[in-house]
C-alpha atoms as a PDB file:
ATOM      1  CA  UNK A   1    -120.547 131.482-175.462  1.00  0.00           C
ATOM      2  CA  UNK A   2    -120.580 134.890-177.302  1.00  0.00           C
ATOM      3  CA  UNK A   3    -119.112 137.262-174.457  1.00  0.00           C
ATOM      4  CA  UNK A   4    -115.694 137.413-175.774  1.00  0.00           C
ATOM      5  CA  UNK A   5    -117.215 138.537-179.291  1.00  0.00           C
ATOM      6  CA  UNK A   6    -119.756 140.845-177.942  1.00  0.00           C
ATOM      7  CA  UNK A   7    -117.005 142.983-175.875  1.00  0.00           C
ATOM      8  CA  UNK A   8    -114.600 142.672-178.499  1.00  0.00           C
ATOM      9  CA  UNK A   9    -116.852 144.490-181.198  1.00  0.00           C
ATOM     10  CA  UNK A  10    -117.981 147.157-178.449  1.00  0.00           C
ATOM     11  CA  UNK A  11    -114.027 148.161-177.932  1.00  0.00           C
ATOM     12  CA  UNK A  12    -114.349 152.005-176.373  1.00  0.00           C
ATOM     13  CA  UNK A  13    -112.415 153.865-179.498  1.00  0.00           C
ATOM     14  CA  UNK A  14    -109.302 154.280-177.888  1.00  0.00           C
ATOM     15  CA  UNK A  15    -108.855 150.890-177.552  1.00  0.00           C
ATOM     16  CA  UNK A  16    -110.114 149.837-180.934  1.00  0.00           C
ATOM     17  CA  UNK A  17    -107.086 150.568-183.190  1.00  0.00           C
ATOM     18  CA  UNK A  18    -105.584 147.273-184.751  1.00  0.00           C
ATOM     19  CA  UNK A  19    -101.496 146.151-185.303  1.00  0.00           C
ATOM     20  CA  UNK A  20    -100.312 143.232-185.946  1.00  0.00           C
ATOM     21  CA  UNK A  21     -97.908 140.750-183.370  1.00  0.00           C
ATOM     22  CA  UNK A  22     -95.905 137.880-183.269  1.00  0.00           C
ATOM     23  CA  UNK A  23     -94.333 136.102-180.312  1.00  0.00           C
ATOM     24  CA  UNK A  24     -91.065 137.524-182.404  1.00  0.00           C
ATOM     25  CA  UNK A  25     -91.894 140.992-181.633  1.00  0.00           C
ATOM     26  CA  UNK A  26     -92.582 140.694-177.990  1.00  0.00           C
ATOM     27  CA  UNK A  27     -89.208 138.425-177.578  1.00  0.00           C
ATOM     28  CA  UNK A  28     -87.350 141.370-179.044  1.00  0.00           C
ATOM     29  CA  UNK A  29     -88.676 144.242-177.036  1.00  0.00           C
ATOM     30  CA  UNK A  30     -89.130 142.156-173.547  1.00  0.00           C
ATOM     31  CA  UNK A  31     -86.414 139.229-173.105  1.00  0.00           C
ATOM     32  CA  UNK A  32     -83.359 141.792-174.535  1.00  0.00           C
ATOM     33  CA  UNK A  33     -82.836 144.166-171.247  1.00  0.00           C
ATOM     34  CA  UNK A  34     -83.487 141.165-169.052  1.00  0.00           C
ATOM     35  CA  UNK A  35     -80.372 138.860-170.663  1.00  0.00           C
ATOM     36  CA  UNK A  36     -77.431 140.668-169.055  1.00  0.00           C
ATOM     37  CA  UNK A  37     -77.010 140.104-165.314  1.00  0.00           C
ATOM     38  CA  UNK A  38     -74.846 142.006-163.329  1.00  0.00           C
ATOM     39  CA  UNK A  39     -71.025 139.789-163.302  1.00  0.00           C
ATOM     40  CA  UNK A  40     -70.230 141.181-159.524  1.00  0.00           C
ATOM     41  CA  UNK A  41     -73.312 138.030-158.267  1.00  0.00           C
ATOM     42  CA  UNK A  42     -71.781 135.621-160.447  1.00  0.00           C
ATOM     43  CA  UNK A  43     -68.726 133.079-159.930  1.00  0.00           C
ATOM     44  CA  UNK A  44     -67.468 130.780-162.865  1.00  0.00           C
ATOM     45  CA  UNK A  45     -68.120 127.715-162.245  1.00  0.00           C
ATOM     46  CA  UNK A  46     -65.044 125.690-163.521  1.00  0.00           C
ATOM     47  CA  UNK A  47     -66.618 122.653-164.804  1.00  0.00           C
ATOM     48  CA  UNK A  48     -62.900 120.495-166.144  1.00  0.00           C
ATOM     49  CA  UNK A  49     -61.148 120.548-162.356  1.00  0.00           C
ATOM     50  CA  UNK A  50     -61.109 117.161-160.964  1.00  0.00           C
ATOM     51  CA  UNK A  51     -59.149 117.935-157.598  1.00  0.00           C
ATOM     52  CA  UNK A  52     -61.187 120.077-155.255  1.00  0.00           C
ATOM     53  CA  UNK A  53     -61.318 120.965-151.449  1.00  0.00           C
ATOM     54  CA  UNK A  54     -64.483 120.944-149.173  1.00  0.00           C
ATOM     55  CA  UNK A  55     -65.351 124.042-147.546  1.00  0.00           C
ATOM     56  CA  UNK A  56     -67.255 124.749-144.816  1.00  0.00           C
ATOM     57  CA  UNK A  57     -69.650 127.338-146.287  1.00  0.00           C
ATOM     58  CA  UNK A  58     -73.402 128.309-145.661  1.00  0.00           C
ATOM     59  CA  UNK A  59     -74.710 125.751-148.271  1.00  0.00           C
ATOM     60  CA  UNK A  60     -75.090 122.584-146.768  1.00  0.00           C
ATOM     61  CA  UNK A  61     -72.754 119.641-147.126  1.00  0.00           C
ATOM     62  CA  UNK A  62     -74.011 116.084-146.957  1.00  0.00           C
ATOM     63  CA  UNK A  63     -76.116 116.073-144.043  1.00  0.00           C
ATOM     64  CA  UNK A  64     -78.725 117.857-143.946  1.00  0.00           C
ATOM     65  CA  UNK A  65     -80.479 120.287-141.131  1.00  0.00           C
ATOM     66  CA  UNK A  66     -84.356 120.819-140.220  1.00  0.00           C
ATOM     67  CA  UNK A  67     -84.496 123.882-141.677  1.00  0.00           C
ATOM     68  CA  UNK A  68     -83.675 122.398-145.053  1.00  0.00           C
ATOM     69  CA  UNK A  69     -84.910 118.981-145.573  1.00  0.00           C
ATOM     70  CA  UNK A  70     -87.418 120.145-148.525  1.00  0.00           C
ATOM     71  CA  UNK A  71     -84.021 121.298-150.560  1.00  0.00           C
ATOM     72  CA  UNK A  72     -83.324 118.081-152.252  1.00  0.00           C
ATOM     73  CA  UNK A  73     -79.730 117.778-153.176  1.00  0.00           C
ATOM     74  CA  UNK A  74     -78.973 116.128-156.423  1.00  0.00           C
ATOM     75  CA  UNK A  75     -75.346 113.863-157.139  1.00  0.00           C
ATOM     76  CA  UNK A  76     -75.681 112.877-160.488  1.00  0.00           C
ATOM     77  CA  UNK A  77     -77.637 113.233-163.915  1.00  0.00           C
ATOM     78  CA  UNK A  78     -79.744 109.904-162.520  1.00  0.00           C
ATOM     79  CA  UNK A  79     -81.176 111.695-159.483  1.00  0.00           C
ATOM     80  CA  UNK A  80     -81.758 114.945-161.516  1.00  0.00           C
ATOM     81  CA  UNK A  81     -83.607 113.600-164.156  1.00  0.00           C
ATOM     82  CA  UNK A  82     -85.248 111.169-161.468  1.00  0.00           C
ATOM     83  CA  UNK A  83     -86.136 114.351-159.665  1.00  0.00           C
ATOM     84  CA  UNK A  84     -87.938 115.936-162.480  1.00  0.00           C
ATOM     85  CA  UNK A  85     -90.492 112.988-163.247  1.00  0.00           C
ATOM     86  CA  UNK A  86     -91.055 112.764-159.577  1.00  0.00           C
ATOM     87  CA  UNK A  87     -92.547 116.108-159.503  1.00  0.00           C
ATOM     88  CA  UNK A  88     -94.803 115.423-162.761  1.00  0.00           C
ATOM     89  CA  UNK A  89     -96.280 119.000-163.778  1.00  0.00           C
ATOM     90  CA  UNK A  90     -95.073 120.580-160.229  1.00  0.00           C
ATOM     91  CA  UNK A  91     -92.714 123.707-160.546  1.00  0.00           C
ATOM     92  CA  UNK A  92     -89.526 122.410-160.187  1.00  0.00           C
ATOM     93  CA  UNK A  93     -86.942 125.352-159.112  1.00  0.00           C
ATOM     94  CA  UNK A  94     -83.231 124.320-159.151  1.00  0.00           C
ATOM     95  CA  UNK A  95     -80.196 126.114-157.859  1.00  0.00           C
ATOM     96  CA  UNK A  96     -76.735 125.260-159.771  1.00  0.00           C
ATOM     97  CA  UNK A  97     -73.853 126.125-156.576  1.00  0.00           C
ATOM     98  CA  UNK A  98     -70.436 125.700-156.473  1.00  0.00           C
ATOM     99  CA  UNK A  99     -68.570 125.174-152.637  1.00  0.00           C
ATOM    100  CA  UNK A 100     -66.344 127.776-153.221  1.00  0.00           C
ATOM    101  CA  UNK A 101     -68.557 130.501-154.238  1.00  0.00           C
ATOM    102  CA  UNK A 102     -69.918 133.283-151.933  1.00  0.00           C
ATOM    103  CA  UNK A 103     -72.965 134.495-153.667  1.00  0.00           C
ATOM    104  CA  UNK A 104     -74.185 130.483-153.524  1.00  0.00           C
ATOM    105  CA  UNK A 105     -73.944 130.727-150.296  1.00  0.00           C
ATOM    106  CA  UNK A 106     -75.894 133.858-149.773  1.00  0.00           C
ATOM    107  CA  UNK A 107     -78.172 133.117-151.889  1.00  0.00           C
ATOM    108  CA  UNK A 108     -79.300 129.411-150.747  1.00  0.00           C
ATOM    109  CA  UNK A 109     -80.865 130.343-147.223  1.00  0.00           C
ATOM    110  CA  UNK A 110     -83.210 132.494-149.184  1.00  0.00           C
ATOM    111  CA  UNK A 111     -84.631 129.292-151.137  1.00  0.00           C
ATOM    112  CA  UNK A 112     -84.796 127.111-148.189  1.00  0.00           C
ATOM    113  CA  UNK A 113     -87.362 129.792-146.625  1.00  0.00           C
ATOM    114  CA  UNK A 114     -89.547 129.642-150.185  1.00  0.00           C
ATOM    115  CA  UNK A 115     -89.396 125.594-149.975  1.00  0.00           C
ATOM    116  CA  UNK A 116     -91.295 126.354-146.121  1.00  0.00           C
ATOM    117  CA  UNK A 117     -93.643 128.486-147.988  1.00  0.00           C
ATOM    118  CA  UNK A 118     -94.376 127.052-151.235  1.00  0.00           C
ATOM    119  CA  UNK A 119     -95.805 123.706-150.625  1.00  0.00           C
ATOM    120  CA  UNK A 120     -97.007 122.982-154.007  1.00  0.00           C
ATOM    121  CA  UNK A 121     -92.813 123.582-155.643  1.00  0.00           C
ATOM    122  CA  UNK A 122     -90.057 121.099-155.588  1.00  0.00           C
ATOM    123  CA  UNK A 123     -86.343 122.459-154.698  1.00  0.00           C
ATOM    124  CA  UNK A 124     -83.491 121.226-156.046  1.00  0.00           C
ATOM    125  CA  UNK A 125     -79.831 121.656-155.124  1.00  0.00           C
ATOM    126  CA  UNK A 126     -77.023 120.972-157.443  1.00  0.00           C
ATOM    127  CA  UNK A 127     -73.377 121.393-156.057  1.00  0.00           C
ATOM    128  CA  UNK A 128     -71.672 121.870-159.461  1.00  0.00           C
ATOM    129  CA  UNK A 129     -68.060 121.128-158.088  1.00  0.00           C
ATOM    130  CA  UNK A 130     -68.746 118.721-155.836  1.00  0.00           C
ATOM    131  CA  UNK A 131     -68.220 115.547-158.105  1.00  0.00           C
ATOM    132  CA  UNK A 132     -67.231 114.532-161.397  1.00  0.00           C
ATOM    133  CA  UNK A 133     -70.916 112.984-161.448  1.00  0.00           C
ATOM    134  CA  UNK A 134     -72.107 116.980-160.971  1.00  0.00           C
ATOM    135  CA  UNK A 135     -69.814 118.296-163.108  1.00  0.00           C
ATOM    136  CA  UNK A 136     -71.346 116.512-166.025  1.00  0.00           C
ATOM    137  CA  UNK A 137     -75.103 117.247-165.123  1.00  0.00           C
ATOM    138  CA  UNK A 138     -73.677 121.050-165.289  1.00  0.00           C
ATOM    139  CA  UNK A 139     -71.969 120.250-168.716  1.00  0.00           C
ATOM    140  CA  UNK A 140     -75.265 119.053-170.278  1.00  0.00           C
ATOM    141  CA  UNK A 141     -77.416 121.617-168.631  1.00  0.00           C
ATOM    142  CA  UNK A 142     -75.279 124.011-169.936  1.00  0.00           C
ATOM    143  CA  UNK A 143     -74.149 125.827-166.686  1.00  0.00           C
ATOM    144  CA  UNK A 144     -71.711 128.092-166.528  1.00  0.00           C
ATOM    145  CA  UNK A 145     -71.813 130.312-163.759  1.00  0.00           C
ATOM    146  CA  UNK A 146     -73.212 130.404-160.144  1.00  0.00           C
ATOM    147  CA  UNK A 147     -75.734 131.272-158.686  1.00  0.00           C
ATOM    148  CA  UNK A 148     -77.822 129.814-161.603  1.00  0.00           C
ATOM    149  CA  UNK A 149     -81.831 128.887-160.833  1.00  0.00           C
ATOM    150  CA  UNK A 150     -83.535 126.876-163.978  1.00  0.00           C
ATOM    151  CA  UNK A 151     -87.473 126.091-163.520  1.00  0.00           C
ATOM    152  CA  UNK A 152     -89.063 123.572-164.734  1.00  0.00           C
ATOM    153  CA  UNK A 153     -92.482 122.259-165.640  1.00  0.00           C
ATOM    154  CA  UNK A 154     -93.318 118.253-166.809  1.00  0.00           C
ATOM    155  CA  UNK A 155     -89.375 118.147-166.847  1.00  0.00           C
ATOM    156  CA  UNK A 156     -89.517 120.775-169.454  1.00  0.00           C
ATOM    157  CA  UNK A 157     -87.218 123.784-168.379  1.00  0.00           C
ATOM    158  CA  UNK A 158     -89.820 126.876-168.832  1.00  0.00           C
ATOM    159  CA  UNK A 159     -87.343 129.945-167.264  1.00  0.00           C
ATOM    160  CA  UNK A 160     -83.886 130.386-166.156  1.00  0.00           C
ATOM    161  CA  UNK A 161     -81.823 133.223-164.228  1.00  0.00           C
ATOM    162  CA  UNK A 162     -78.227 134.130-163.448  1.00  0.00           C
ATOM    163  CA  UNK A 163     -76.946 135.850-160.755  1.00  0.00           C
ATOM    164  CA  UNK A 164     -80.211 137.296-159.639  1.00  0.00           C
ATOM    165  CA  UNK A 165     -80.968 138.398-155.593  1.00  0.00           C
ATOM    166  CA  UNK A 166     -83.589 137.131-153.402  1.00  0.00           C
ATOM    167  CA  UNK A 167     -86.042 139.355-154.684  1.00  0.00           C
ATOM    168  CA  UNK A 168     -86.108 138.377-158.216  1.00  0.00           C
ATOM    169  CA  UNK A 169     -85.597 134.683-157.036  1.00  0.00           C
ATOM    170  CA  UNK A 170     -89.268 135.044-155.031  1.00  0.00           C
ATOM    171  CA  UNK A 171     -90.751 136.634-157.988  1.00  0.00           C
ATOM    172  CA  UNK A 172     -89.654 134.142-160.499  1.00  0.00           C
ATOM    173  CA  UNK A 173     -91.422 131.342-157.738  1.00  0.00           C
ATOM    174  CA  UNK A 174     -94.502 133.087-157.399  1.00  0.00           C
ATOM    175  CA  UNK A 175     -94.894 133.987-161.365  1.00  0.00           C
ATOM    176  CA  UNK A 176     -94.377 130.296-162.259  1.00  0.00           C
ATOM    177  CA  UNK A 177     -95.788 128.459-159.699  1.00  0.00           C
ATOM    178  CA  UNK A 178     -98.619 130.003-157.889  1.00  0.00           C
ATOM    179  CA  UNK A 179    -101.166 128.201-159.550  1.00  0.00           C
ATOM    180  CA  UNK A 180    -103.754 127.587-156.539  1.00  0.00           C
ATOM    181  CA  UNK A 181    -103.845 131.408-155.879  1.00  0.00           C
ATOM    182  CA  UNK A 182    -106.443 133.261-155.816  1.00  0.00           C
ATOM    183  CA  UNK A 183    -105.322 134.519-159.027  1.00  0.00           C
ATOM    184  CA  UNK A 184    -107.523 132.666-161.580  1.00  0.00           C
ATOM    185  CA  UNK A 185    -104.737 131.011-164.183  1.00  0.00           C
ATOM    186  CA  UNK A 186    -106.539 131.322-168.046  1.00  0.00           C
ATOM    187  CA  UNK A 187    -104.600 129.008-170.619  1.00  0.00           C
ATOM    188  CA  UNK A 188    -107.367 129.589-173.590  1.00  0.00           C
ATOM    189  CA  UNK A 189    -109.772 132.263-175.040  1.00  0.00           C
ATOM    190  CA  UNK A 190    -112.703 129.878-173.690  1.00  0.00           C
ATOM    191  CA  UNK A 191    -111.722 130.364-170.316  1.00  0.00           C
ATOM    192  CA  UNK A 192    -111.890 134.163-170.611  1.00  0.00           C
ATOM    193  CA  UNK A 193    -115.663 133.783-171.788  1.00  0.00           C
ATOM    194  CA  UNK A 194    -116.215 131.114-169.112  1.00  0.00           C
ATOM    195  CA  UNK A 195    -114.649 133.721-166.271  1.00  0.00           C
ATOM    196  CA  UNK A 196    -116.422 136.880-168.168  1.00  0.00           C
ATOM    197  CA  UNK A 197    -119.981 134.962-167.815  1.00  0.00           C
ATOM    198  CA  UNK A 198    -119.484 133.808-164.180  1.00  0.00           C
ATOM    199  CA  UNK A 199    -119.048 137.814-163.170  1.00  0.00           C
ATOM    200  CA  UNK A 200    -121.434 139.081-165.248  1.00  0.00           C
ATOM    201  CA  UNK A 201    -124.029 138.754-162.781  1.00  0.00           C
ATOM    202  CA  UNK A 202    -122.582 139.765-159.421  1.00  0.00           C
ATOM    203  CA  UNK A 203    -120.992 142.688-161.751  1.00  0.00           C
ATOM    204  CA  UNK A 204    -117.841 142.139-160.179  1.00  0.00           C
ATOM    205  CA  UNK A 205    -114.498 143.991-161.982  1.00  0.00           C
ATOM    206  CA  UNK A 206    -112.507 141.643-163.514  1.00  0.00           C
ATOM    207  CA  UNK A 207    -108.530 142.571-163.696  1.00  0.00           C
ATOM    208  CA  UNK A 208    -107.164 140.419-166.590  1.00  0.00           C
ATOM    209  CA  UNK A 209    -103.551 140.122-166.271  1.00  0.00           C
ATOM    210  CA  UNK A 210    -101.449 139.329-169.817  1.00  0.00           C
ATOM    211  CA  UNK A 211     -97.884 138.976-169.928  1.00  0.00           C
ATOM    212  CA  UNK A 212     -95.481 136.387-171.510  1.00  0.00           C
ATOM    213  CA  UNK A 213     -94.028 133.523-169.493  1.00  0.00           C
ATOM    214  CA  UNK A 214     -90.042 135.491-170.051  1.00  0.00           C
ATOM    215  CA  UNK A 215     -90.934 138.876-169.455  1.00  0.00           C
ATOM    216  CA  UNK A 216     -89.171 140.767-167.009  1.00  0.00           C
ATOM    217  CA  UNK A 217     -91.695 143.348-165.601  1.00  0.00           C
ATOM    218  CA  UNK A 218     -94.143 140.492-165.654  1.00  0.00           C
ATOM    219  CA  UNK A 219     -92.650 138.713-163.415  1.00  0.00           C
ATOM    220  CA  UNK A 220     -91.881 142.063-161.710  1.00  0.00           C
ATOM    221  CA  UNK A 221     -95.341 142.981-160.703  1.00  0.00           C
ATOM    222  CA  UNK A 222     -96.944 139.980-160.136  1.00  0.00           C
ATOM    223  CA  UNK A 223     -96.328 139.785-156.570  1.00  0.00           C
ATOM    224  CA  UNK A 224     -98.614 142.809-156.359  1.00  0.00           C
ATOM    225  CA  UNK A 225    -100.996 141.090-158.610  1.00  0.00           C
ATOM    226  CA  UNK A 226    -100.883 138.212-155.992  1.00  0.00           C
ATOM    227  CA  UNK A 227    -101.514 140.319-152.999  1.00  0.00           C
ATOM    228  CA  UNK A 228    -104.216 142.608-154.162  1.00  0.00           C
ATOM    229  CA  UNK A 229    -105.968 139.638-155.367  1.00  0.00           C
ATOM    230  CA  UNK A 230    -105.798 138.080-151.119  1.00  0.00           C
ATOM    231  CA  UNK A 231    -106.976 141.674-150.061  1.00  0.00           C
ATOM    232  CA  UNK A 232    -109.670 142.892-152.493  1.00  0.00           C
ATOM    233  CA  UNK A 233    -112.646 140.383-152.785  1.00  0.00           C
ATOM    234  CA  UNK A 234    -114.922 142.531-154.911  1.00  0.00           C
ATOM    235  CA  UNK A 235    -112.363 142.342-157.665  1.00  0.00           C
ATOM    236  CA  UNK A 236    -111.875 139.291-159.337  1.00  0.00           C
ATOM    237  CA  UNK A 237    -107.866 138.987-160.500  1.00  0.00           C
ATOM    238  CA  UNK A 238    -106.726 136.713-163.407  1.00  0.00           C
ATOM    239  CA  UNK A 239    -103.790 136.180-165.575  1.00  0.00           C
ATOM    240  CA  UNK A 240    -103.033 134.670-168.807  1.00  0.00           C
ATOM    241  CA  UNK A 241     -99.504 134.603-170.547  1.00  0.00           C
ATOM    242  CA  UNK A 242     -99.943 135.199-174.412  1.00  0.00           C
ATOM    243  CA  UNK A 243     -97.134 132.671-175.476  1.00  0.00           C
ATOM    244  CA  UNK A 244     -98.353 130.128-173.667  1.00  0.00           C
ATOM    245  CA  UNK A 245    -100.087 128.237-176.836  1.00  0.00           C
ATOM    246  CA  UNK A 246    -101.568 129.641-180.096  1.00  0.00           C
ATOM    247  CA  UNK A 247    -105.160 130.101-178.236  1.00  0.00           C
ATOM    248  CA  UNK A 248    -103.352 132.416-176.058  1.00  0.00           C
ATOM    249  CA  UNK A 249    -101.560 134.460-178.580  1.00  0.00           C
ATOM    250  CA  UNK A 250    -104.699 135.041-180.746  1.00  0.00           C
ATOM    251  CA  UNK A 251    -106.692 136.106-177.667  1.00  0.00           C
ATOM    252  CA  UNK A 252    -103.573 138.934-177.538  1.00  0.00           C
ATOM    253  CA  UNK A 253    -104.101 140.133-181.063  1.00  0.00           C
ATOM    254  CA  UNK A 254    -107.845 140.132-180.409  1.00  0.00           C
ATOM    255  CA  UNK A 255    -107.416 142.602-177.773  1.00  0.00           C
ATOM    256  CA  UNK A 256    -104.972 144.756-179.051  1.00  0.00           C
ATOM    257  CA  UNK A 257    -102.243 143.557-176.684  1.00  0.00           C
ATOM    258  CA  UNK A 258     -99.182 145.137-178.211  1.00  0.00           C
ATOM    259  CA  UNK A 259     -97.021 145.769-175.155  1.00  0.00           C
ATOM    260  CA  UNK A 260     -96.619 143.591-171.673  1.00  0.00           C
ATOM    261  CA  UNK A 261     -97.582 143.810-169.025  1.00  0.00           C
ATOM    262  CA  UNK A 262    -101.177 144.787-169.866  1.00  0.00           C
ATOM    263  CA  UNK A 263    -104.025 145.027-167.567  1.00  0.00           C
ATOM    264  CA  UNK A 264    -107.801 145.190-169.210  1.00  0.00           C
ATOM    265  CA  UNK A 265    -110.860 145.802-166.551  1.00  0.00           C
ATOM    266  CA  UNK A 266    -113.574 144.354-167.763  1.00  0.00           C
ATOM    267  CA  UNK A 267    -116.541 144.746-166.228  1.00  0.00           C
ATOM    268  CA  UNK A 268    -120.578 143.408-167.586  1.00  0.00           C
ATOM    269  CA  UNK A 269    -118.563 141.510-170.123  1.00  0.00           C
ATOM    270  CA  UNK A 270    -117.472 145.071-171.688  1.00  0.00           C
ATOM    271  CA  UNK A 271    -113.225 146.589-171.518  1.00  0.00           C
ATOM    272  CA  UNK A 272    -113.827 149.607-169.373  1.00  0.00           C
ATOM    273  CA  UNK A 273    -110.376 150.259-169.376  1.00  0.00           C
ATOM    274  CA  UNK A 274    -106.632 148.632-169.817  1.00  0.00           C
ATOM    275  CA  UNK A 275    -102.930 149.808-167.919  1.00  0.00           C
ATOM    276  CA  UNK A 276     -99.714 148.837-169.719  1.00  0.00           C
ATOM    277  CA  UNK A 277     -96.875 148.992-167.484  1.00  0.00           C
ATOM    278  CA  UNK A 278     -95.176 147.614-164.123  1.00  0.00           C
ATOM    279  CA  UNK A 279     -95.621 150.294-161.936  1.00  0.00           C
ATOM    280  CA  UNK A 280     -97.479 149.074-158.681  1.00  0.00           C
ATOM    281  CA  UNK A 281     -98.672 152.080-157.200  1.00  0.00           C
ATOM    282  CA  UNK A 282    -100.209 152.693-161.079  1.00  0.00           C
ATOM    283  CA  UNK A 283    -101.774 149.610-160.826  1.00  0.00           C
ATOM    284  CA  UNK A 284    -103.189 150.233-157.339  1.00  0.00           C
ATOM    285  CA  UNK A 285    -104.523 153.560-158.581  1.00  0.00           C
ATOM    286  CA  UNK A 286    -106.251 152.281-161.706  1.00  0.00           C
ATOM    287  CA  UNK A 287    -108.144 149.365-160.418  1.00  0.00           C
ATOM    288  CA  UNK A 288    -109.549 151.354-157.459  1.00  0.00           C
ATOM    289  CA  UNK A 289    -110.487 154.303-160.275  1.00  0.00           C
ATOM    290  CA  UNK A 290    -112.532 151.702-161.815  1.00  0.00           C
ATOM    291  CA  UNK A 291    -113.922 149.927-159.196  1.00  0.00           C
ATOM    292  CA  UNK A 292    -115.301 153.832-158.607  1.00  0.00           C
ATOM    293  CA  UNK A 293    -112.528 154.858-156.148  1.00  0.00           C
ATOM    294  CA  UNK A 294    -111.690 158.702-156.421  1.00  0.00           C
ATOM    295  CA  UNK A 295    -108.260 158.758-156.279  1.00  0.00           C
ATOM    296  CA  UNK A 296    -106.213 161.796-155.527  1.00  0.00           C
ATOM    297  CA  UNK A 297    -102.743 162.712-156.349  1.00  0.00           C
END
């Protein structure tokens, strides 16, 4: 298949200038203002304590209720690890707690209502004080502080957050593991052509989302992504993240991809357009402009 090539060398002039990236670059201009999380929704978790007292909080002790069972709580490095090959390449999203801490607590009832919804994800709980057993597992994880959510892939860990709120804890779920959404997942330049050829025909706009798997405003606005792509079926919504493999990356340089989140609308196997940014309401605006939508301000 050609399609790629043949929409590549018919780039509208704006679109055609060329510069150079590297999975360096974007690391350095994305992943830096996400790193720092705000210290008031974090407790230190103190990992050498071997004398501790049971609290009654709202994260749940050894029994468990209904309205948690698909939380699985973890006692030891054996059951975490046993965990993780369980799930094979499930997402695998994993809260570090401590008993004493508030913001575990508030946080927690928030994942058991994403464990209802997402089906296809495995939860994980990991009381961090609880034992000496859990205490390690935190030592060779490398935990510090809770609230602390890792995610992991074929027992790979692909993301991690500190002291985030429920919102960014949904969007991190959604970003990594939607996969049987209705937003087509692309892992290579062939399955760009294969997606561009399919909707060639039925001239359908095609919004391809690119991002990288750790950037913040990603992650941000993929939610939308997710919902416009349940409520618009003459649009056709897909994503690819450029660090994904070296397929990926080249694809990014192809296009001129120099800043994330970028949105190209492609339409007869031809960019009509791109939007580089987060905003959702600018997103809303510039896939009903070119799916012919007069849009006023």
């Amino acid at each position: 298949m050609a399609a790629v090539t043949n929409f590549i060398s018919k780039l509208p002039s704006s679109l055609s200038t060329t510069r150079k990236i590297t999975p360096i670059s974007f690391s350095n201009s994305f992943l830096l203002p996400f790193v720092t999380k705000p210290k008031s929704l974090a407790t230190k978790l103190d990992l050498n304590r071997t004398n501790f007292i049971v609290k009654a909080t709202a994260v749940p002790g050894t029994k468990k209720s209904a309205s948690d069972e698909r939380v699985q709580k973890v006692h030891s490095i054996e059951e975490f690890d046993e965990a993780l090959k369980k799930a094979k390449n499930k997402l695998v999203v994993v809260e570090y707690a401590a008993i004493r801490s508030d913001e575990s607590s508030k946080i927690y009832p928030f994942m058991v209502n994403l464990s209802k919804q997402c089906s296809d994800v495995e939860f994980l709980l990991v009381m961090g004080d609880e034992s000496e057993k859990t205490r390690e597992l935190c030592k060779r994880e490398k935990i510090d502080n809770v609230p602390h959510f890792s995610f992991y892939k074929s027992m790979e860990k692909i993301h991690e957050e500190e002291a985030i709120g429920p919102d960014q804890l949904v969007g991190d779920v959604l970003y990594y593991g939607d996969n049987h959404s209705a937003v087509v997942q692309l892992h290579c330049r062939e399955d760009v052509e294969k997606l561009i050829e399919e909707h060639k025909v039925d001239n359908k706009l095609l919004v391809l989302d690119v991002g990288l798997k750790h950037c913040g405003p990603c992650v941000k606005v993929y939610p939308t992504v997710l919902k416009l792509s349940r409520q618009m079926d003459s649009v056709v919504f897909a994503r690819m993240n450029g660090d994904e493999n070296d397929s990926c990356m080249q694809f990014l340089k192809d296009m001129n991809v120099i800043e994330v989140p970028t949105f190209l609308f492609i339409r007869d196997g031809k960019i009509c357009g791109r939007y580089v940014g987060s905003g959702k309401g600018e997103l809303i605006g510039e896939i009903l402009r070119y799916q012919g939508v007069r849009v006023t301000y």
